[in-house]
C-alpha atoms as a PDB file:
ATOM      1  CA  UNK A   1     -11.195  17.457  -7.390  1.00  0.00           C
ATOM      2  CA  UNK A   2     -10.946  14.007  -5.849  1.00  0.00           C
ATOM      3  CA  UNK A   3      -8.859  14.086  -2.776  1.00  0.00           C
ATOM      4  CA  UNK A   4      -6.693  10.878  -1.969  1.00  0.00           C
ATOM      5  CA  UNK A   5      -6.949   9.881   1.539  1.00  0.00           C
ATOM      6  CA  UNK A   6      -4.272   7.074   3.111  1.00  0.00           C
ATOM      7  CA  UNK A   7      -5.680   5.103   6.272  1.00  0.00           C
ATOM      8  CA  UNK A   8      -3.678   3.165   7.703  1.00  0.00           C
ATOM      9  CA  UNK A   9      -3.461   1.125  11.197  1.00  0.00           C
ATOM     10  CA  UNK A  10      -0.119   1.926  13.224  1.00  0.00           C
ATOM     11  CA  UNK A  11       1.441   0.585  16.651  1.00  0.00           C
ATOM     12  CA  UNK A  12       2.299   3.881  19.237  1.00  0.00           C
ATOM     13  CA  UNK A  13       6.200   2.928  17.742  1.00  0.00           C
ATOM     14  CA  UNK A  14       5.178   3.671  14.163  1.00  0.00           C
ATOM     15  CA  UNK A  15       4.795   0.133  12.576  1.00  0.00           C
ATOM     16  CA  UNK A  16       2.316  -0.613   9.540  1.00  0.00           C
ATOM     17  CA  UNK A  17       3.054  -4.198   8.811  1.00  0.00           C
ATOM     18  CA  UNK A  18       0.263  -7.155   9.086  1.00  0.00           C
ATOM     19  CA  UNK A  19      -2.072  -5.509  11.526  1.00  0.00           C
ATOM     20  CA  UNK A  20      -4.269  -8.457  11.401  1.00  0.00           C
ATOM     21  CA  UNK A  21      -1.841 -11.409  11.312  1.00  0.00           C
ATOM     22  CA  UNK A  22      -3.060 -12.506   7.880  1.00  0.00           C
ATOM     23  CA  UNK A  23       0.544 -12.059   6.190  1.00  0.00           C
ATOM     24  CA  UNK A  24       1.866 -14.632   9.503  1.00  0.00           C
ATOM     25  CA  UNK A  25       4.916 -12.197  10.366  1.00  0.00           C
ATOM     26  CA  UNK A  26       6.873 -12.049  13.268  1.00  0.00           C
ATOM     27  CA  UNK A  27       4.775  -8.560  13.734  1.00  0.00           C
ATOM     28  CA  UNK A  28       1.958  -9.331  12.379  1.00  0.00           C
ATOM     29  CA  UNK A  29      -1.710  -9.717  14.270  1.00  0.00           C
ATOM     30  CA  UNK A  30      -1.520  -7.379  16.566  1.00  0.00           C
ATOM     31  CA  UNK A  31      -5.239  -5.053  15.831  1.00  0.00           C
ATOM     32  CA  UNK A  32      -7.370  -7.058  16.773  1.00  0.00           C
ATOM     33  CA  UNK A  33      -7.613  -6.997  20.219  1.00  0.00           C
ATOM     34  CA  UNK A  34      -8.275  -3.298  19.960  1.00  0.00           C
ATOM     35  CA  UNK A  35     -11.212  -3.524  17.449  1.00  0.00           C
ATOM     36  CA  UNK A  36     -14.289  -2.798  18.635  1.00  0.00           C
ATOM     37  CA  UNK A  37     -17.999  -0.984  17.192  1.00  0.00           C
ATOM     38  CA  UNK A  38     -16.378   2.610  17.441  1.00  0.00           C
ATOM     39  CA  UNK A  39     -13.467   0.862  14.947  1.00  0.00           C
ATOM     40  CA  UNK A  40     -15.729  -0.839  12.775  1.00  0.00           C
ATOM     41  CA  UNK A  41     -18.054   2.184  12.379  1.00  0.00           C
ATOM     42  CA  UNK A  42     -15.427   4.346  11.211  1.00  0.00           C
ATOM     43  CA  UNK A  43     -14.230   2.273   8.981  1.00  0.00           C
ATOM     44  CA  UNK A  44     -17.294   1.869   7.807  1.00  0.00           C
ATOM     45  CA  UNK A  45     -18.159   5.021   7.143  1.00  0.00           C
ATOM     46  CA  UNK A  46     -14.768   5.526   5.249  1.00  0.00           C
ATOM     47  CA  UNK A  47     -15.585   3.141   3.264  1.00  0.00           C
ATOM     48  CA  UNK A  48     -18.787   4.452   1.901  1.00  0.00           C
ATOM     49  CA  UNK A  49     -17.721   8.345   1.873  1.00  0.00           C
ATOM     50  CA  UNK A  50     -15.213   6.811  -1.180  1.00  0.00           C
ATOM     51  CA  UNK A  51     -16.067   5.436  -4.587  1.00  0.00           C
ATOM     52  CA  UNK A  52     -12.446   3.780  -5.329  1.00  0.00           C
ATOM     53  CA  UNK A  53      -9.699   1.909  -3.855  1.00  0.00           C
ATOM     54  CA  UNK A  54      -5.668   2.668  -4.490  1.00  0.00           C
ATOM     55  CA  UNK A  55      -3.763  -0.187  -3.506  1.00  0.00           C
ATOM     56  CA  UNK A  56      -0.564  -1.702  -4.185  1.00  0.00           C
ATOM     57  CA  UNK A  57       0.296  -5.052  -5.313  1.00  0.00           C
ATOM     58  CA  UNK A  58       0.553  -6.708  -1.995  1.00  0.00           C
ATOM     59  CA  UNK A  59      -2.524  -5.778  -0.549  1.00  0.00           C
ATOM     60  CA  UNK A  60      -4.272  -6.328  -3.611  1.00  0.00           C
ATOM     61  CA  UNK A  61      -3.247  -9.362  -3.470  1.00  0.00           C
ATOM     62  CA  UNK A  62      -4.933 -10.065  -0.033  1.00  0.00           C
ATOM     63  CA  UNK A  63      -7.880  -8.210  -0.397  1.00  0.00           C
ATOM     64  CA  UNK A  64      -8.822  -9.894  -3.520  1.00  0.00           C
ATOM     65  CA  UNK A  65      -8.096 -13.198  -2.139  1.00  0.00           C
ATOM     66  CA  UNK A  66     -10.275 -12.591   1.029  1.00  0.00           C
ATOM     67  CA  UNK A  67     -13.374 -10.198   0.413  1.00  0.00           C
ATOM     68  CA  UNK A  68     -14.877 -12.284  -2.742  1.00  0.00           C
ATOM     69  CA  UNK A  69     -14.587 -15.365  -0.006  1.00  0.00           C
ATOM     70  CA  UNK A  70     -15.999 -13.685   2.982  1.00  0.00           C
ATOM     71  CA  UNK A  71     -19.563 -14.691   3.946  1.00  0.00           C
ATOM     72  CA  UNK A  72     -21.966 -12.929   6.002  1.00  0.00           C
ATOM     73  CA  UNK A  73     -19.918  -9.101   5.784  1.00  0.00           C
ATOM     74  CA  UNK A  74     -23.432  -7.594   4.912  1.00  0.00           C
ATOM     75  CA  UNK A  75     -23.186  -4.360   2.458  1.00  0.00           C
ATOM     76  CA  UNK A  76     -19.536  -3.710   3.624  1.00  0.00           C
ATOM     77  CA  UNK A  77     -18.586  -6.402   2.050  1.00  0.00           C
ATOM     78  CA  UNK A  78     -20.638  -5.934  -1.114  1.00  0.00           C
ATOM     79  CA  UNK A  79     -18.478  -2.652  -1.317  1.00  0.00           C
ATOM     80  CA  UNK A  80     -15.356  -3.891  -1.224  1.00  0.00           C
ATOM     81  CA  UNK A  81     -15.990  -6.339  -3.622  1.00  0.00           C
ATOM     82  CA  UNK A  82     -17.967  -3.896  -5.975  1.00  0.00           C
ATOM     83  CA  UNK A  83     -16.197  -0.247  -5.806  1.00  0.00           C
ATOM     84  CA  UNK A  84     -13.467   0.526  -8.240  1.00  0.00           C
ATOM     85  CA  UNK A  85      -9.882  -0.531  -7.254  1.00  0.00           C
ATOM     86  CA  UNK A  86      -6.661   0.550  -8.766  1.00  0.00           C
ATOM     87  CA  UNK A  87      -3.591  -1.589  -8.665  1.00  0.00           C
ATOM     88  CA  UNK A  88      -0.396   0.168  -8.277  1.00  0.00           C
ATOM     89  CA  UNK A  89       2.030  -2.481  -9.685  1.00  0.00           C
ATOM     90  CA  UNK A  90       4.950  -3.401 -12.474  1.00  0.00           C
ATOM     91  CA  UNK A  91       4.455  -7.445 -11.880  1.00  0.00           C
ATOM     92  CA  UNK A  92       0.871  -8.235 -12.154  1.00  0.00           C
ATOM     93  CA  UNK A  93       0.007  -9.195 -15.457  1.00  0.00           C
ATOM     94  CA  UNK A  94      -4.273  -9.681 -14.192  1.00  0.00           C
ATOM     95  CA  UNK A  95      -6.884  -8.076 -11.523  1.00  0.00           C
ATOM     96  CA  UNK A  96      -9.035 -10.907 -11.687  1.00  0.00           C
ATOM     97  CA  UNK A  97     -11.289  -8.828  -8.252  1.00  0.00           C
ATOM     98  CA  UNK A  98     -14.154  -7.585  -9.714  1.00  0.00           C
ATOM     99  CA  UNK A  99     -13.697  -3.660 -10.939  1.00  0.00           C
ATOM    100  CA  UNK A 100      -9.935  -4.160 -10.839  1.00  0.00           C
ATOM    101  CA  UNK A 101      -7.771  -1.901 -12.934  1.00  0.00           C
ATOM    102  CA  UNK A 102      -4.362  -2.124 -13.304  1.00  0.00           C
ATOM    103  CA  UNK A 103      -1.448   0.748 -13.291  1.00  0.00           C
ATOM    104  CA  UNK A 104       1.157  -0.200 -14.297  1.00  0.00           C
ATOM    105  CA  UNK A 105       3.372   2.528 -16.028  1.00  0.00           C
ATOM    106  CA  UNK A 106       3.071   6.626 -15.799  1.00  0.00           C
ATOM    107  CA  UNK A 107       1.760   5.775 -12.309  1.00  0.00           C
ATOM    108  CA  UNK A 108       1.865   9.317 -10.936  1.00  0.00           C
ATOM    109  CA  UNK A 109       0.353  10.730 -14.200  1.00  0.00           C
ATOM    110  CA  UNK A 110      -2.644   8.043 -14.063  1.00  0.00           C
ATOM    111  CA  UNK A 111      -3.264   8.748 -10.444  1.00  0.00           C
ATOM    112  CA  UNK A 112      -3.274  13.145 -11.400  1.00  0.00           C
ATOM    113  CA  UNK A 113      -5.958  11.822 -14.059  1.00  0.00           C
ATOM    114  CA  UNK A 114      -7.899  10.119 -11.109  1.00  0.00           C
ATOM    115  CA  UNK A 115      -8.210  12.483  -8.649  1.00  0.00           C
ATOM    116  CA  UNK A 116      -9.107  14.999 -11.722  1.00  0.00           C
ATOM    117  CA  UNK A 117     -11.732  12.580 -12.827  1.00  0.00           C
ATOM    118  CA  UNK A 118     -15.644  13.600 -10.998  1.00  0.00           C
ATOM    119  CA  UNK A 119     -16.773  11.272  -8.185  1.00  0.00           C
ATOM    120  CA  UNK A 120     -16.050  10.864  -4.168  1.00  0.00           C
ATOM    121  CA  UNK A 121     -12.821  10.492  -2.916  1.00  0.00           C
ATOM    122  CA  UNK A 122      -9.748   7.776  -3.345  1.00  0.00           C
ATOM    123  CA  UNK A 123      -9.236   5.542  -0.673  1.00  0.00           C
ATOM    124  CA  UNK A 124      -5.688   3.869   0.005  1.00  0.00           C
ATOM    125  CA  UNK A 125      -5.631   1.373   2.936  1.00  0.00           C
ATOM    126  CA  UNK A 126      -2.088  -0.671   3.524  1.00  0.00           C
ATOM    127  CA  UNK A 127      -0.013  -0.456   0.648  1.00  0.00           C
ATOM    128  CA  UNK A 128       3.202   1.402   2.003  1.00  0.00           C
ATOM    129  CA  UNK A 129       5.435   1.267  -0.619  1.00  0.00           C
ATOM    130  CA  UNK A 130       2.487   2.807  -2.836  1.00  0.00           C
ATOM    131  CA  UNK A 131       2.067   5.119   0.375  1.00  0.00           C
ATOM    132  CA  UNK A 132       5.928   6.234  -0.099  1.00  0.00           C
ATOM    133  CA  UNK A 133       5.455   6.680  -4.259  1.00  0.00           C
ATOM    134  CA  UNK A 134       2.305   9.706  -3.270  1.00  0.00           C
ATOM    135  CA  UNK A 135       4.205  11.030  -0.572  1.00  0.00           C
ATOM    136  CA  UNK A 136       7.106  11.984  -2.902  1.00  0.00           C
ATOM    137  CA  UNK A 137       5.254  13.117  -5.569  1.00  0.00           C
ATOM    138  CA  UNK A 138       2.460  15.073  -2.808  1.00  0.00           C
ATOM    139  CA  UNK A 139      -0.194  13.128  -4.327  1.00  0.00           C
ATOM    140  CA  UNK A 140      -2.021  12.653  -0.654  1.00  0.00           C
ATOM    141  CA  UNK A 141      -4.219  14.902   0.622  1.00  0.00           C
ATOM    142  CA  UNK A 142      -4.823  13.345   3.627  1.00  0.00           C
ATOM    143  CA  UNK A 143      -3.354  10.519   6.638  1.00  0.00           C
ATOM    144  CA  UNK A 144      -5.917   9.127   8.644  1.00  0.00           C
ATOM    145  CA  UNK A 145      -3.282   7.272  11.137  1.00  0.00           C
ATOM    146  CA  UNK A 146      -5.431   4.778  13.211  1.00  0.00           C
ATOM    147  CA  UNK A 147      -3.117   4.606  16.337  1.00  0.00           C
ATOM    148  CA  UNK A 148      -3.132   1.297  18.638  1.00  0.00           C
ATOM    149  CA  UNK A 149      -2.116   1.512  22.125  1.00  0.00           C
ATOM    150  CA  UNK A 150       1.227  -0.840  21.890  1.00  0.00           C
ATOM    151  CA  UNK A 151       4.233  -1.605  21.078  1.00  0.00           C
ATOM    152  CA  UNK A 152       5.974  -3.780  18.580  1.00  0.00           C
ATOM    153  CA  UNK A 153       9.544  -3.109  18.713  1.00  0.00           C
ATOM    154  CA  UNK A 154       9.961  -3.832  15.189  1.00  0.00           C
ATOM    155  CA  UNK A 155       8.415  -4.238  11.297  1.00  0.00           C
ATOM    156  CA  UNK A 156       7.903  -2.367   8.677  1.00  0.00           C
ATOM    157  CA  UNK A 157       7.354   1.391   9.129  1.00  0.00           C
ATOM    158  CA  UNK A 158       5.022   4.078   7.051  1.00  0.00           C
ATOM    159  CA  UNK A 159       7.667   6.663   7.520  1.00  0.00           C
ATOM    160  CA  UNK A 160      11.045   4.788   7.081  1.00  0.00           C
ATOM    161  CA  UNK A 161      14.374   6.313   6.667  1.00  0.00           C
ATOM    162  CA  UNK A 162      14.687   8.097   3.820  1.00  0.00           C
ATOM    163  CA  UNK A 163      11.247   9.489   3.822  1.00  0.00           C
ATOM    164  CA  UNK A 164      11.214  13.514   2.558  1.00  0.00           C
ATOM    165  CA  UNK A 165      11.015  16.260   4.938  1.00  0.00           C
ATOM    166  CA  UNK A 166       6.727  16.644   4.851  1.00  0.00           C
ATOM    167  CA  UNK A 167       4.641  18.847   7.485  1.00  0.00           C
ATOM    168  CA  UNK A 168       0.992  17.767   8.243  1.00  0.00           C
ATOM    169  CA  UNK A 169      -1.516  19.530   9.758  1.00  0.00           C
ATOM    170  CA  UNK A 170      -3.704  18.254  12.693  1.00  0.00           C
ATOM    171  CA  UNK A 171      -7.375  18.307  11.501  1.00  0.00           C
ATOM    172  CA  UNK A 172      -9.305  15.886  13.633  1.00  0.00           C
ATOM    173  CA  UNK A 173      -8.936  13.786  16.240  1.00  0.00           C
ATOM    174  CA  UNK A 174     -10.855  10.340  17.439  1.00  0.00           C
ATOM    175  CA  UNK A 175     -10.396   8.680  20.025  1.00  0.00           C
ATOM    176  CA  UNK A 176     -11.933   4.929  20.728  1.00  0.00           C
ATOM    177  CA  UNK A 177     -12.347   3.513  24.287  1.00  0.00           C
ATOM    178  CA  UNK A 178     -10.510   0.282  22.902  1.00  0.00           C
ATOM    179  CA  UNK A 179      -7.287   2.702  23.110  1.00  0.00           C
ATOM    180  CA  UNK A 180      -7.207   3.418  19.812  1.00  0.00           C
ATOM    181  CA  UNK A 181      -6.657   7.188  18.198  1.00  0.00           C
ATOM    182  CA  UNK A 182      -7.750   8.463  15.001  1.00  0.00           C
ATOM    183  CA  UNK A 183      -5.338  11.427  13.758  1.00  0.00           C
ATOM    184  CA  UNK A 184      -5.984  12.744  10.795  1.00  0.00           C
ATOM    185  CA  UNK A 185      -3.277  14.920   8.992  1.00  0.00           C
ATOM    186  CA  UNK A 186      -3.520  17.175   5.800  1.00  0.00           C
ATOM    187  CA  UNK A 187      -0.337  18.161   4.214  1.00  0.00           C
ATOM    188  CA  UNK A 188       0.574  21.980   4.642  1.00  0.00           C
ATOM    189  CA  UNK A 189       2.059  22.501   1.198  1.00  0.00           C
ATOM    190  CA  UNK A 190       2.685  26.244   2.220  1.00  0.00           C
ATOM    191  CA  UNK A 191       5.246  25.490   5.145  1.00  0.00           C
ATOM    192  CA  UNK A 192       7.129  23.057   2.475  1.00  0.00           C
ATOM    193  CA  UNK A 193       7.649  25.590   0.190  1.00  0.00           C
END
């Protein structure tokens, strides 16, 4: 079975919103300065250990307005642009991206048929309220939270009030001399029994 893995960049005070400044929020951008070649090989590699893409609308939305334009992103970029993507969403009536698929209704029965379905694993990047829908319904089988060293004091959050009572278990950790921290989390369905 195909396991669904969330990555997703966070500030040390929990915030998921515009890491790299593209969306021009008030806490938006702030990544960057910590990227460096330990970053972009992991990424990288998470990339290519995957053979689809989960995403909701909004990030959809600016991924498939910025990989097709990119130049010079080498066979990264042919990836994104190339590997399967499902879009999560109730609004968008085309996935113009190349290998786009939309899901628009039965959402947590289409994504069971997914992971069921042979093949490498199901990457989600971004996407939070997407992120909040498999949480619920303990569709992920895995957080890779890519921690930056600071602080935003405010945005959007991954776990936001309201979120269910979930306990994750501690399976690897990376850490980057930019400052940043890979933790990587599996859910321990036993203890939330």
């Amino acid at each position: 079975m195909r396991k669904i893995i969330v990555s997703e960049y966070l500030t040390l005070d929990g915030v998921i919103e515009d890491p790299g400044g593209g969306d021009k929020s008030k806490y938006g951008g702030w990544s960057s300065q910590f990227w460096n070649e330990q970053a972009m090989k992991f990424k990288y590699d998470e990339l290519f250990t995957c053979d689809a893409l989960l995403l909701g609308r909004v990030t959809y939305d600016g991924f498939a307005k910025a990989w097709p334009a990119m130049k010079d992103t080498g066979d990264f970029g042919e990836r994104m642009n190339g590997i399967a993507k499902y879009v999560v969403s109730t609004t968008l009536k085309s996935a113009k991206w190349n290998n786009s698929t939309i899901i628009n209704d039965k959402v947590v029965e289409k994504i069971e048929a997914l992971k069921e379905q042979p093949g490498k694993d199901i990457l989600v990047e971004g996407s939070s309220e997407l992120v909040q829908t498999l949480m619920q319904d303990d569709l992920v089988d895995e957080f890779r939270l890519i921690i930056h060293p600071i602080v935003v004091g405010g945005g959007k959050r991954l776990f936001g009030e309201g979120s269910d009572l979930k306990v994750l278990k501690l399976s690897d950790t990376k850490p980057f001399s930019s400052g940043i921290v890979v933790l990587t989390y599996q859910l321990d369905i036993k203890k939330i029994k």
